[in-house]
Protein backbone atom coordinates (compact mmCIF):
# COMPACT_ATOMS: atom_id res chain seq x y z
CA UNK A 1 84.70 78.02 135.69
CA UNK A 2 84.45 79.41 132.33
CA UNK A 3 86.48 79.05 129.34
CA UNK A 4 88.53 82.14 129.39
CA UNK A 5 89.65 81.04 133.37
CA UNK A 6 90.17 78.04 131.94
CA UNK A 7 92.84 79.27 129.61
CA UNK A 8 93.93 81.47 132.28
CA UNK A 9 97.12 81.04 133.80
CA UNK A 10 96.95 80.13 137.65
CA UNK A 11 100.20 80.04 138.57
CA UNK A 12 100.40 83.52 140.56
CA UNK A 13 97.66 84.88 142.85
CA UNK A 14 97.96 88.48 141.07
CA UNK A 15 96.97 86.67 138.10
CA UNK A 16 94.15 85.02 139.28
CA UNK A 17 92.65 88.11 141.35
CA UNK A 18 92.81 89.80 137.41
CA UNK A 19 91.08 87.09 135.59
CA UNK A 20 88.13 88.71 134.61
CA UNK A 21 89.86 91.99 133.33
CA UNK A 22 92.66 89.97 131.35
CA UNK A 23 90.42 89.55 128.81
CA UNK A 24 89.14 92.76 128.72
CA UNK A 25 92.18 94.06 128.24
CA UNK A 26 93.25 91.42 125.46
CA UNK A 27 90.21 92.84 123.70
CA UNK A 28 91.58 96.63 124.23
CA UNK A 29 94.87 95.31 122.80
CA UNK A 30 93.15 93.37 119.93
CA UNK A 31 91.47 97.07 118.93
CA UNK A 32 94.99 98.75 119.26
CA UNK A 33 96.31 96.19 116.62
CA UNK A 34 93.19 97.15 114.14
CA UNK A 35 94.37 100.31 114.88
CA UNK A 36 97.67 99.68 113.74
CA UNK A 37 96.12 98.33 110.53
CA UNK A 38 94.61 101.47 109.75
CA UNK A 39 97.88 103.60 110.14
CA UNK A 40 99.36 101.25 108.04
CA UNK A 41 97.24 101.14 105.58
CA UNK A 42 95.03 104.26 105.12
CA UNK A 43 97.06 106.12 102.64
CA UNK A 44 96.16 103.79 100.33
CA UNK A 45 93.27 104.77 99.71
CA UNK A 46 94.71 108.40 99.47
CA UNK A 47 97.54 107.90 97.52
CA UNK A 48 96.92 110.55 94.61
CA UNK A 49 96.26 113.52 97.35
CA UNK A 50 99.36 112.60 99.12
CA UNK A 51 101.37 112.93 96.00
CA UNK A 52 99.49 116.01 95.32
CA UNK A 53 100.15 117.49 98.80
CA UNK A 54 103.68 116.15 99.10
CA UNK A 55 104.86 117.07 95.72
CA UNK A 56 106.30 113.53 94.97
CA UNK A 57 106.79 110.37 92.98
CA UNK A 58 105.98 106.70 93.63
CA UNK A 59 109.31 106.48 94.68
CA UNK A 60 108.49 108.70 97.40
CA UNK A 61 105.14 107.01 98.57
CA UNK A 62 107.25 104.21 98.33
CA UNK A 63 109.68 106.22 100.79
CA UNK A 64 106.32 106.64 103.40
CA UNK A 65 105.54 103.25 103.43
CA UNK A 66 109.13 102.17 104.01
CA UNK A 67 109.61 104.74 106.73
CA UNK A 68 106.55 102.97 108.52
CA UNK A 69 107.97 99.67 108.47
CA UNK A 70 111.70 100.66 109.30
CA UNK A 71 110.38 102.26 112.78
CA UNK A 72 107.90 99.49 113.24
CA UNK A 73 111.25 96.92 112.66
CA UNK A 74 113.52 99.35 114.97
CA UNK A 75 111.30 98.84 118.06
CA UNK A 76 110.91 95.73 118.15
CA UNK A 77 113.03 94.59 120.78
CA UNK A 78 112.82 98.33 122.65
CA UNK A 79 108.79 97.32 122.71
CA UNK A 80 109.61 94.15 124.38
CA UNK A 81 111.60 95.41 127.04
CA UNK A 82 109.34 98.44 127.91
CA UNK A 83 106.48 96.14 128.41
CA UNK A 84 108.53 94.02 130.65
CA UNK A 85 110.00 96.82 132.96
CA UNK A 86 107.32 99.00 132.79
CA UNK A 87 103.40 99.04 133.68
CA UNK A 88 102.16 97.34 130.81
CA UNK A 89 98.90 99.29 130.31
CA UNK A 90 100.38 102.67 130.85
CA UNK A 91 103.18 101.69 128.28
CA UNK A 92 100.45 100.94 125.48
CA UNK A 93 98.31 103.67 126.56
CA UNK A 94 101.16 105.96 125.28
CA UNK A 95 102.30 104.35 122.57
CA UNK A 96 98.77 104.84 121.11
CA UNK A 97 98.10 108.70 121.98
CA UNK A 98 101.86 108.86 120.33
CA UNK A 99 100.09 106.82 116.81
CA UNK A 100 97.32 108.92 116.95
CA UNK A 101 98.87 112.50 117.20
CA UNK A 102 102.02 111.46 114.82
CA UNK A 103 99.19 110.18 112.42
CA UNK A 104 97.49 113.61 112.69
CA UNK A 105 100.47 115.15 111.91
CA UNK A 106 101.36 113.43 108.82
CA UNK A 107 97.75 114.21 106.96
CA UNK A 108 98.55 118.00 107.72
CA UNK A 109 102.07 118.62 107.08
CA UNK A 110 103.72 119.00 103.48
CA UNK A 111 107.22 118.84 103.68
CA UNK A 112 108.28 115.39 102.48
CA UNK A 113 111.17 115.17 104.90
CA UNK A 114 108.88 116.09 107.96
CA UNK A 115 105.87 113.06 106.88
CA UNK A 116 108.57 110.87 106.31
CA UNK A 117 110.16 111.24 110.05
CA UNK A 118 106.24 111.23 111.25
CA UNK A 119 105.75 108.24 109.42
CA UNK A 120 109.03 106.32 111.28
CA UNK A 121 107.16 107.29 114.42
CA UNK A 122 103.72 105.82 113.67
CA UNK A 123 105.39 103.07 112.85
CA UNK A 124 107.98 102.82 116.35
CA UNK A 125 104.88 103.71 118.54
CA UNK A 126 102.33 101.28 116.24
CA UNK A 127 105.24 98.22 117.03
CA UNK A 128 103.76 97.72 120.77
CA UNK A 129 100.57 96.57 119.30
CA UNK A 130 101.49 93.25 117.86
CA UNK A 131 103.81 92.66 120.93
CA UNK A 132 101.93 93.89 123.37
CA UNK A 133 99.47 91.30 122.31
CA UNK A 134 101.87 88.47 122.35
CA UNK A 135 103.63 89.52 125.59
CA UNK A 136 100.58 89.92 127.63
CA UNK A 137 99.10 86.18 126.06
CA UNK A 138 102.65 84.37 126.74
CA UNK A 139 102.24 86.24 130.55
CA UNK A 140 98.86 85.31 131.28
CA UNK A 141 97.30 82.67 128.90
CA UNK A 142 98.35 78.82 128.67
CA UNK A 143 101.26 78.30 126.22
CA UNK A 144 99.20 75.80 123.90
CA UNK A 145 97.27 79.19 122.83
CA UNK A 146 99.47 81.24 122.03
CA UNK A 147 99.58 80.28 118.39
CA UNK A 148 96.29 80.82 118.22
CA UNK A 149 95.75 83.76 119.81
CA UNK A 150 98.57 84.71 116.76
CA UNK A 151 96.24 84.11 114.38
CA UNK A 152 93.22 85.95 116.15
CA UNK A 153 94.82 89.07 116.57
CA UNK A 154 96.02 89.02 112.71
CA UNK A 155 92.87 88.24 111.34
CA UNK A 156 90.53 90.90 113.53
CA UNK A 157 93.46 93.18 113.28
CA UNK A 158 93.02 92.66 109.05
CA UNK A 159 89.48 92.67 109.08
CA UNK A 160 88.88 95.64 111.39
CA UNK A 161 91.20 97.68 109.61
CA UNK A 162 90.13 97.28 106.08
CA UNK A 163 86.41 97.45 107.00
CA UNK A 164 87.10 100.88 108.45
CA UNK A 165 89.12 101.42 105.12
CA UNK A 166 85.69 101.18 103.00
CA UNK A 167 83.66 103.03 105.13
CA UNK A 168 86.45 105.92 104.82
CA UNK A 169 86.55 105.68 101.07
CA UNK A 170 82.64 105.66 101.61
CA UNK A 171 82.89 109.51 104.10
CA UNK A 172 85.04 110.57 101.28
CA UNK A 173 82.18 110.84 99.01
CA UNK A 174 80.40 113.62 101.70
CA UNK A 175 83.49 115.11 103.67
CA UNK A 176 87.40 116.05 102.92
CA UNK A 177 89.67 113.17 103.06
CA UNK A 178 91.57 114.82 105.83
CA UNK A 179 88.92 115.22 107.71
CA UNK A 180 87.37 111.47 107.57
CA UNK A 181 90.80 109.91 108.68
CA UNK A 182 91.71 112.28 111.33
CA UNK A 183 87.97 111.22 113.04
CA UNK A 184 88.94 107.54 112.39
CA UNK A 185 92.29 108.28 114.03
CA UNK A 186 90.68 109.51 117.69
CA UNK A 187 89.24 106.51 118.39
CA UNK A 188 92.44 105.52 119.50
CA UNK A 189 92.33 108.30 122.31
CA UNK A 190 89.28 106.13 123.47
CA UNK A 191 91.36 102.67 123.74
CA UNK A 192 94.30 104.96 125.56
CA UNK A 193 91.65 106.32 128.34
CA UNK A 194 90.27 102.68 128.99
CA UNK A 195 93.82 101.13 129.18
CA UNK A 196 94.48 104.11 131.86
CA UNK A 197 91.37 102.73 134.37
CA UNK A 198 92.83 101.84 137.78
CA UNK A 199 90.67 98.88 137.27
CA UNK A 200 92.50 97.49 134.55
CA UNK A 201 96.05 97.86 136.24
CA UNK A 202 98.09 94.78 136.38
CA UNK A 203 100.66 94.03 138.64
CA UNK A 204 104.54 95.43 137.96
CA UNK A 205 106.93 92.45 136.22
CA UNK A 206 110.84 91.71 136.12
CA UNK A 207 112.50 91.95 133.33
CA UNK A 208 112.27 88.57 131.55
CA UNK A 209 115.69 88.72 130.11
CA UNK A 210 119.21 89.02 131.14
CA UNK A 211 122.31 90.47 129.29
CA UNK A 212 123.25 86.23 129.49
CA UNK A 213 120.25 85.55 128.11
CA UNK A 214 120.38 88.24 125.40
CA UNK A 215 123.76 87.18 124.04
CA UNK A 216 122.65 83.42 124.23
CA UNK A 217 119.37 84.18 121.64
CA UNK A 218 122.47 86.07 119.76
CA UNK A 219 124.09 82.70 119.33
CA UNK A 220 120.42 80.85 118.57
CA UNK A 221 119.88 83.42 115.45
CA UNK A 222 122.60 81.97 113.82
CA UNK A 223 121.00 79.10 113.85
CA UNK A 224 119.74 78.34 109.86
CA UNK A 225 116.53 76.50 110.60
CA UNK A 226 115.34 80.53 112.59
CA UNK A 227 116.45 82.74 110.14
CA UNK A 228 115.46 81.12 106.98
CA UNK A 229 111.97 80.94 108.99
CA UNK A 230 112.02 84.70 109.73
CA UNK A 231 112.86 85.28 106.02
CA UNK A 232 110.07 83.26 104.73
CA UNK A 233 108.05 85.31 107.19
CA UNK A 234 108.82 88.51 105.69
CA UNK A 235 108.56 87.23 102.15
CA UNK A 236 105.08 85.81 103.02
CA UNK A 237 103.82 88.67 104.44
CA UNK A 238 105.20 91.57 101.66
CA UNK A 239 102.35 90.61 98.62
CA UNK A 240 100.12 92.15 101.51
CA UNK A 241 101.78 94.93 102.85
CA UNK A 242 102.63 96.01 99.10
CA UNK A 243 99.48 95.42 97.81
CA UNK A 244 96.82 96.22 100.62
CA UNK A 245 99.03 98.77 102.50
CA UNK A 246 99.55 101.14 99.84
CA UNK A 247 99.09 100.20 95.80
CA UNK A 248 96.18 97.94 95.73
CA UNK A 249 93.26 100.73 95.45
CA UNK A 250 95.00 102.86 93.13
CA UNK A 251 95.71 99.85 90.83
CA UNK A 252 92.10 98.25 91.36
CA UNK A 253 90.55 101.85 90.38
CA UNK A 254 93.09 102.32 87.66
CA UNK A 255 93.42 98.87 85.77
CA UNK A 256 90.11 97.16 86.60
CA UNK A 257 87.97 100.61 86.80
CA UNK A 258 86.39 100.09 90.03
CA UNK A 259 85.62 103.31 91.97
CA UNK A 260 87.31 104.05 95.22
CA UNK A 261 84.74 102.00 97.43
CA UNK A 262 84.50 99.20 94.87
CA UNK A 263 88.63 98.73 95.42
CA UNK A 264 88.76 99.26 99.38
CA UNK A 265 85.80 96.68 99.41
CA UNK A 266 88.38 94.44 97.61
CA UNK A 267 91.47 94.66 100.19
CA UNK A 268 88.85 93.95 102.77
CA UNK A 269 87.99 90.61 101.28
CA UNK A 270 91.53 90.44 101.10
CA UNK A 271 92.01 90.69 104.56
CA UNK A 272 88.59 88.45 104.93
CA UNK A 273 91.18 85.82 103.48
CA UNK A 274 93.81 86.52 105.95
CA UNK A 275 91.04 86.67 108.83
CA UNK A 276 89.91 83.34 108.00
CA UNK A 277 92.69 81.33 107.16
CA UNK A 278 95.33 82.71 109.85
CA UNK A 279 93.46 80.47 112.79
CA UNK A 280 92.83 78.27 110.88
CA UNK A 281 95.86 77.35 109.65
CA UNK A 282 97.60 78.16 113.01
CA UNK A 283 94.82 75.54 114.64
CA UNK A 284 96.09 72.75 112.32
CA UNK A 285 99.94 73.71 112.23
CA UNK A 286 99.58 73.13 115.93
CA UNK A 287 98.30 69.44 114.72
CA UNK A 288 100.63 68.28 111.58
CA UNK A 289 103.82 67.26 111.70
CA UNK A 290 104.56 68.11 108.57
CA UNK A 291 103.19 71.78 108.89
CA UNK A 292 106.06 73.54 106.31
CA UNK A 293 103.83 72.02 103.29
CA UNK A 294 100.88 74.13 104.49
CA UNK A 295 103.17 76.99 104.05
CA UNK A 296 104.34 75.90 100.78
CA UNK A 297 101.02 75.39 98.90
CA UNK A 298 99.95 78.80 100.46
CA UNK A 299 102.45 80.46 98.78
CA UNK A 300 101.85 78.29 95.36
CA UNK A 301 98.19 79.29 95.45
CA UNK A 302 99.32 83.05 96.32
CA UNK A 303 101.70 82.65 93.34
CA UNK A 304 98.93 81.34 90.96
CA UNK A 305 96.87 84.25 92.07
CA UNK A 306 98.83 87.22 92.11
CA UNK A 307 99.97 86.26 88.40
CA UNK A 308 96.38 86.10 87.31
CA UNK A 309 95.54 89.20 89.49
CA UNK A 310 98.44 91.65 87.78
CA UNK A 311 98.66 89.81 84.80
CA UNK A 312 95.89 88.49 83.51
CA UNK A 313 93.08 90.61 84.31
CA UNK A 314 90.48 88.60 82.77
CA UNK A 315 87.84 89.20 85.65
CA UNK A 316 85.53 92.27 86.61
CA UNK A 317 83.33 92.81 89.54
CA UNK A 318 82.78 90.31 91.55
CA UNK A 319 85.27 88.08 90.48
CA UNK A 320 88.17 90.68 91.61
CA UNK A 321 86.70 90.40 95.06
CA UNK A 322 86.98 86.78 94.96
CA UNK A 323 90.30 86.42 93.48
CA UNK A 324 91.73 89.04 96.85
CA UNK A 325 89.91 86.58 99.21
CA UNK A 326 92.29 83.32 97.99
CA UNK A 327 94.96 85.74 97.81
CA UNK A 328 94.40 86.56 101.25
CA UNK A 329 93.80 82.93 102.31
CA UNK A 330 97.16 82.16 100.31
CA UNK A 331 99.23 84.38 102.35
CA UNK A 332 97.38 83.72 105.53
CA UNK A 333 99.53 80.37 105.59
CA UNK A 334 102.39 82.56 107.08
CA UNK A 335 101.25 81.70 110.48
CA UNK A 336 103.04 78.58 110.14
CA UNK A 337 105.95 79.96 110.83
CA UNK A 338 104.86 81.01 114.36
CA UNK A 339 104.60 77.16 114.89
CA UNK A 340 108.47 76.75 113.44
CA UNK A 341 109.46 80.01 115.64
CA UNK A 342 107.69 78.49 118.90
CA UNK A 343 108.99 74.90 118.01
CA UNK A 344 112.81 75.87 117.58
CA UNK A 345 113.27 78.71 120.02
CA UNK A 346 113.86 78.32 123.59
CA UNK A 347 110.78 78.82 125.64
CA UNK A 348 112.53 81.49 128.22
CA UNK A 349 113.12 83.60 124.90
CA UNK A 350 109.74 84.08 123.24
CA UNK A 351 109.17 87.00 124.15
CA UNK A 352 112.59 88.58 123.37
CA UNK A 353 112.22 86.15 119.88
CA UNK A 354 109.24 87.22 119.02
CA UNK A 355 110.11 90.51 118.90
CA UNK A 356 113.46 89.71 116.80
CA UNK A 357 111.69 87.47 114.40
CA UNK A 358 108.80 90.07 113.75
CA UNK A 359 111.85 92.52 113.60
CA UNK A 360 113.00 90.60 110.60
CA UNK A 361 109.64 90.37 109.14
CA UNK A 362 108.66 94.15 108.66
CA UNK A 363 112.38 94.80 107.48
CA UNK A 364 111.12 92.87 104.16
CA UNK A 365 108.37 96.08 104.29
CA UNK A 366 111.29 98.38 104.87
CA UNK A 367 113.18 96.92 101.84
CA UNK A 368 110.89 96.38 98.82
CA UNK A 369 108.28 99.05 99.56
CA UNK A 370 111.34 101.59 98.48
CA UNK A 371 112.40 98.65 95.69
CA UNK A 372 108.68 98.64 94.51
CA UNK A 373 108.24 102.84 94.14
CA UNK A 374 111.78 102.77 92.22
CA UNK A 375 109.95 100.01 89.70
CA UNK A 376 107.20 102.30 89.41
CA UNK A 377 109.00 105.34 88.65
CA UNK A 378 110.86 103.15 85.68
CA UNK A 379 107.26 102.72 83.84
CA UNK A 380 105.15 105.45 82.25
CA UNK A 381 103.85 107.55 84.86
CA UNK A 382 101.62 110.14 83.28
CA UNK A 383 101.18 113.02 85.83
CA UNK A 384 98.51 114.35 83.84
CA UNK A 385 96.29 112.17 84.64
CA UNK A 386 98.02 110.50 87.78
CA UNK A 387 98.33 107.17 85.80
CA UNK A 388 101.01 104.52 86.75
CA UNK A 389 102.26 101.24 85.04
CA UNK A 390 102.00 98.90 87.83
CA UNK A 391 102.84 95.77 86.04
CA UNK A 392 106.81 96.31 86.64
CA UNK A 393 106.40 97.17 90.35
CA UNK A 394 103.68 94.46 91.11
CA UNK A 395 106.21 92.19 89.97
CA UNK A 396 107.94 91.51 93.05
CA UNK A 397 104.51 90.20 94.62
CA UNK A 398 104.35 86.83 91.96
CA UNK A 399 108.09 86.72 92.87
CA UNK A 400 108.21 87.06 96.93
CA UNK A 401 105.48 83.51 96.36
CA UNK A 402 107.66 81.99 94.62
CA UNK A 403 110.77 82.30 96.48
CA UNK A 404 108.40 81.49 99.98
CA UNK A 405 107.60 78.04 98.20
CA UNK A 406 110.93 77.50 97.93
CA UNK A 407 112.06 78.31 101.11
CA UNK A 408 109.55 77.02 103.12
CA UNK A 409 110.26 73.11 102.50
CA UNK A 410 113.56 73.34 103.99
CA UNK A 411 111.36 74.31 107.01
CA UNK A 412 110.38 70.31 107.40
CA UNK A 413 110.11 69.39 110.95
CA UNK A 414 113.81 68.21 112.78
């Protein structure tokens, strides 16, 4: 028996008979989550056009990113239940041709109104991927990995994503920018037609929760110990989303003077951080008992970092590349609180949790992405050249650390 069937669950004979597409189709979900990644983070690199084509502000990219993350938090719990009441590969099959054609949409249109409600759907339809992921390993994997497989999906997710990020800025060089991410964008239509092979068709579930149960995990949210966790969550994961989802290659090209490649090359070794830290320190917060202090000297180091990173700018080259890879490692220590989420909550709920907690999570996005575009607009913004002060925006990276590192201890094991 190999490993995979090892890790298997054999508990019902559907389950078994699938064993050796189960992992296929992990992989297939694993690509829809780099997928994700890219939606989420491709207007970075064409932040200046978009302004250009949208007639805004910051304050208005600020407005796209936030509309991402608000639909992304919205469904959630709607993801959850669809997967458990519907067929689960038809139901991610359409939420991707949904990404892809909503994505489309928003590099064509120029109303600011109509990209922003394009933008909330990328971001409702992109929501199955991280669930999806995490509902089909709680369904058909041992418990003991699900951590684990956590931290895989983040850090191929990152790494995927940003690697296709450099070879954009690369096409961008040859071909219109329009052009290069609407190609990128149709390889989802490739994941959708695999997902829809009658070979890969899994067998029809209940619904795993009940209106008892739903008003029950009401009850458990109140609970300190869960929310502060989903808070640090959030606060761990926004020096990312701020900084590799939309202002990190503008501010690399503009304040360090690396060309477009040079700066997507960065927020991949950014992500190279999260990719290589996030099972790593999932494997060992399944191991200490005192796992919150991995959490809090992430967010010390991430801290330390960012400071230098915005502030200090006393590196070039090289160097920048090195100091996004411990910034990435430094946040990467926010899969410790998937270990405090899967120690406190009920088992019977992790699905619907999951989805609550991650709710929580990407409302930080919806939040401070708007906060951080109002900072900007406060500095000098020259629009003859398209220059922004980032130091007043940025700030709220240093200070997101510093509150995690706070937070986090109170996280101590019970």
């Amino acid at each position: 028996m190999g490993k995979m069937e090892r890790v298997l669950s054999e508990k019902s004979p559907n389950i078994q008979r699938k064993q050796p597409y189960i992992g296929v189709i992990l992989a297939l979900l694993l690509l829809f989550y780099c997928l994700d990644f890219f939606f989420r983070i491709a207007p970075s690199v064409v932040v200046h056009p978009l302004i250009q084509q949208y007639h805004i502000t910051a304050l208005g990219m600020g407005g796209f990113a936030s509309a991402f993350y608000l639909g992304y938090a919205i469904m959630q719990i709607p993801s959850g239940a669809i997967l458990d009441r519907f067929r689960f590969t038809l139901a991610m099959a359409v939420a991707i041709v949904i990404c892809v054609l909503t994505f489309i949409g928003f590099l064509l249109v120029s109303q600011y109104w109509a990209g922003y409600g394009l933008r909330l759907v990328i971001g409702a339809a992109s929501a199955f991927s991280f669930v999806g992921v995490l509902t089909l390993a709680r369904q058909y994997f041992d418990p003991k990995y699900f951590s684990f497989i956590a931290g895989i999906a983040i850090g191929a997710g990152t790494i995927a994503a940003s690697g296709v990020q450099v070879l954009g800025a690369w096409a961008m060089n040859f071909w219109p920018w329009h052009a290069v991410l609407i190609v990128a964008s149709l390889f989802g239509l490739v994941i959708a037609g695999l997902l829809l092979l009658p070979y890969f068709k899994l067998p029809k579930r209940q619904a795993m929760q009940s209106p008892r149960e739903w008003s029950a995990f009401k009850s458990i949210m109140l609970q300190p110990i869960l929310l502060t966790n989903a808070i640090v969550g959030g606060l761990f994961y926004l020096p990312t989303t701020i900084f590799a989802s939309l202002w990190g290659v503008p501010f690399l090209e503009q304040d360090y003077g690396l060309t477009r490649i040079q700066a997507a090359t960065g927020i991949m070794w950014l992500f190279i951080g999260w990719a290589i830290g996030a099972p790593i320190i999932g494997y060992w917060a399944e191991r200490l008992k005192h796992y919150h202090r991995l959490m809090t000297v992430g967010a010390l180091l991430g801290f330390a970092v960012s400071l230098i990173m915005i502030y200090g700018q006393w590196f070039s080259g090289v160097e920048v590349w090195i100091l996004l890879l411990v910034f990435g490692v430094a946040s990467s220590a926010q899969a410790g609180v998937w270990k405090v989420f899967h120690e406190h909550a009920p088992q019977q709920m992790i699905g619907l949790g999951v989805a609550v907690t991650n709710m929580i999570i990407m409302l930080a996005g919806v939040i401070f992405h708007v906060v951080v575009g109002w900072l900007l607009t406060l500095g000098v913004f020259n629009r003859a050249n398209g220059s922004i002060n980032y130091h007043l925006g940025l700030v709220i990276i240093p200070i997101s650390f510093f509150v995690v590192a706070l937070l986090a201890f109170t996280l101590r094991r019970r």
